[in-house]
C-alpha atoms as a PDB file:
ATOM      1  CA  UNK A   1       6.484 -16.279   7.189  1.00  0.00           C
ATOM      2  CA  UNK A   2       7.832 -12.939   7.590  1.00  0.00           C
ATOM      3  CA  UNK A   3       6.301  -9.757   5.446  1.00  0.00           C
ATOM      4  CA  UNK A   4       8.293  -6.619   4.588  1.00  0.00           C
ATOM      5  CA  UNK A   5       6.330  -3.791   2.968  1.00  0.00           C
ATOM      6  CA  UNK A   6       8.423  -0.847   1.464  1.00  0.00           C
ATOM      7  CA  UNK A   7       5.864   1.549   0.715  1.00  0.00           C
ATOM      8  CA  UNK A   8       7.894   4.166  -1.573  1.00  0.00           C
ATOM      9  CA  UNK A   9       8.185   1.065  -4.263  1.00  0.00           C
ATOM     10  CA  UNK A  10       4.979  -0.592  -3.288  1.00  0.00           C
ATOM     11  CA  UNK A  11       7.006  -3.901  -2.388  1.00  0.00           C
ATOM     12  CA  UNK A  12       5.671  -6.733  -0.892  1.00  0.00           C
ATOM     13  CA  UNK A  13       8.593  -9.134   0.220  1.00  0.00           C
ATOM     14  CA  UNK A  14       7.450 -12.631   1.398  1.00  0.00           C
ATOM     15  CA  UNK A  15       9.676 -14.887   3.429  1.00  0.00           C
ATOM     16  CA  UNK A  16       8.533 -17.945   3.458  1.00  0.00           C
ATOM     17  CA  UNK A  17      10.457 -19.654   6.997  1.00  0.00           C
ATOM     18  CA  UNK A  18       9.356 -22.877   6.937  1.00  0.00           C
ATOM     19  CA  UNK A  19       8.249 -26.319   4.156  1.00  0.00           C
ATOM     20  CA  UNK A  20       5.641 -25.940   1.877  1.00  0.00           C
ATOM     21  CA  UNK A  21       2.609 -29.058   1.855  1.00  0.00           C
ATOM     22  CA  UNK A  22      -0.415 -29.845   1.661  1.00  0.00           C
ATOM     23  CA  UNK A  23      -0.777 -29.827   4.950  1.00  0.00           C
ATOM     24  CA  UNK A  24      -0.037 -26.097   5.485  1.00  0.00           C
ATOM     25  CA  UNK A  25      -0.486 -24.744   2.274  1.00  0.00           C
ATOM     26  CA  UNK A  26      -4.162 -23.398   3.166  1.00  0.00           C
ATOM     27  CA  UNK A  27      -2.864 -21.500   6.029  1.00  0.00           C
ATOM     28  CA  UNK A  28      -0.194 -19.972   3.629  1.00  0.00           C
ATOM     29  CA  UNK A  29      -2.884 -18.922   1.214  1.00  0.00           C
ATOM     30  CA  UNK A  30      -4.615 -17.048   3.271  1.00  0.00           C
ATOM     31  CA  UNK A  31      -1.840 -15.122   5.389  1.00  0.00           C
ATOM     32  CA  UNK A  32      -0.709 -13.999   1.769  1.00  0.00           C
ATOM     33  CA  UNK A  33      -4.081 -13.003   0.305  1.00  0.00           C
ATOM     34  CA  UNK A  34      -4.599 -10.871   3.582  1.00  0.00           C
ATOM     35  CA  UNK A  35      -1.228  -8.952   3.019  1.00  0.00           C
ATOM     36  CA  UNK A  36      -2.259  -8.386  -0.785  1.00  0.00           C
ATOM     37  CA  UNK A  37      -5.424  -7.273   0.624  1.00  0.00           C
ATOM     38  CA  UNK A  38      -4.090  -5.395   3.247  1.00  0.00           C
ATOM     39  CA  UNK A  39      -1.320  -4.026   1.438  1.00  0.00           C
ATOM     40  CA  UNK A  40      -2.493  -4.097  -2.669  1.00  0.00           C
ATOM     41  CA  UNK A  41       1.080  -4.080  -3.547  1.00  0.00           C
ATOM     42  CA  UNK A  42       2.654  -3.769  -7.359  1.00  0.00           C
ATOM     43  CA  UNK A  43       4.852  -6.207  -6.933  1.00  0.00           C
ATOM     44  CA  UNK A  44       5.355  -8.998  -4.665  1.00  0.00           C
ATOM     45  CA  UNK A  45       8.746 -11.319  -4.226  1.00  0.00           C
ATOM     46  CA  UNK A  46       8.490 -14.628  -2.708  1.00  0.00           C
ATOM     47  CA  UNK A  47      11.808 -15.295  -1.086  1.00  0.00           C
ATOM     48  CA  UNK A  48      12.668 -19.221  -0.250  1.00  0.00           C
ATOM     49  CA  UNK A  49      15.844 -19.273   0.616  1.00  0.00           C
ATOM     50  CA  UNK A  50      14.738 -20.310   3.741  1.00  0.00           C
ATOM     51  CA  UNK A  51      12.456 -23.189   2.606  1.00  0.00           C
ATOM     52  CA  UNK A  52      14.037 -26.966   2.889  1.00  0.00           C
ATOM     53  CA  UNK A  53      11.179 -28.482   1.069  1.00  0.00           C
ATOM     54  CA  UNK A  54       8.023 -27.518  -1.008  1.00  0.00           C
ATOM     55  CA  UNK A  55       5.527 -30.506  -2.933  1.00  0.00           C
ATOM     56  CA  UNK A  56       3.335 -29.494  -5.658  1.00  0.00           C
ATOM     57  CA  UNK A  57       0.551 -28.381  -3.476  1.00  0.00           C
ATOM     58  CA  UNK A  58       2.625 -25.486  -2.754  1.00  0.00           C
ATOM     59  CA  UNK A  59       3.934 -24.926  -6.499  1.00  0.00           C
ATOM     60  CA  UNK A  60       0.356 -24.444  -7.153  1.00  0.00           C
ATOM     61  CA  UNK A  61      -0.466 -22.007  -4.185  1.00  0.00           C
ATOM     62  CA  UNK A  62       2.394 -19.820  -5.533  1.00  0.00           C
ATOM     63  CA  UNK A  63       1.001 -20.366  -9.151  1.00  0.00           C
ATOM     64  CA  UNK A  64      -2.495 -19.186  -7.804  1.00  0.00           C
ATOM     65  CA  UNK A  65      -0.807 -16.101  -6.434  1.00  0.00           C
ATOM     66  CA  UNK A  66       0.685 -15.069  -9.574  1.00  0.00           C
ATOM     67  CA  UNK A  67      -2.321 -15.529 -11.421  1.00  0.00           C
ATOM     68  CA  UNK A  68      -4.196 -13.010  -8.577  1.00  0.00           C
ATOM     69  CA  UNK A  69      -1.577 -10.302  -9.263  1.00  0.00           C
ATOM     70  CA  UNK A  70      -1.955 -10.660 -12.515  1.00  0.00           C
ATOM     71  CA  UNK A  71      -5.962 -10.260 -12.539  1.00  0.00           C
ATOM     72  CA  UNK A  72      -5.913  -7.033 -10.514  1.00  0.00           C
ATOM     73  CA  UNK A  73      -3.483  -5.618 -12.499  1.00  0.00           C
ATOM     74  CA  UNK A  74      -0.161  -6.172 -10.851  1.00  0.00           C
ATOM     75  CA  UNK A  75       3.269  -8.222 -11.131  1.00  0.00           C
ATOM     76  CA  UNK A  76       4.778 -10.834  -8.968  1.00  0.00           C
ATOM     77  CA  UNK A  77       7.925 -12.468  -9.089  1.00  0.00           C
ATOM     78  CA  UNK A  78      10.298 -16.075  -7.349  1.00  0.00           C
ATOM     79  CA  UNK A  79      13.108 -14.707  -6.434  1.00  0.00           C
ATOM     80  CA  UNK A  80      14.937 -18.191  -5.802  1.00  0.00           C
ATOM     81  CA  UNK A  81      13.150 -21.696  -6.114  1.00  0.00           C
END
């Protein structure tokens, strides 16, 4: 996964670089809550044009992301599914 920041725009870009499962979706989670920790961004876009494959535990880790935005306040958007 590769993380871009612009500050100016408070901008968190998230390319995800590799399939989304159950078996790394935990991992995911938490390299993603960091940066939203790390960063509190006001917007966050998940980019998957790189992503060959994603089952539903994934769906529901980027589901659980939008809902955390959402609670402190902030937006997220999918760029391309």
């Amino acid at each position: 996964m590769n993380v871009k920041y612009n500050e100016k725009d408070k901008l968190l870009l998230l390319e995800i670089t590799e399939e989304i499962d159950h078996h790394l979706v935990d991992i995911l989670r938490r390299k993603i809550d960091n940066e939203i920790t790390r960063y509190m961004p006001r917007k966050i876009i998940f980019d998957f044009n790189n992503v060959s494959f994603m089952d539903s535990a994934g769906i529901g880790m980027v589901i659980g992301r939008y809902k955390t935005m959402n609670m402190i306040g902030r937006k997220s958007r999918n760029d391309k599914c």
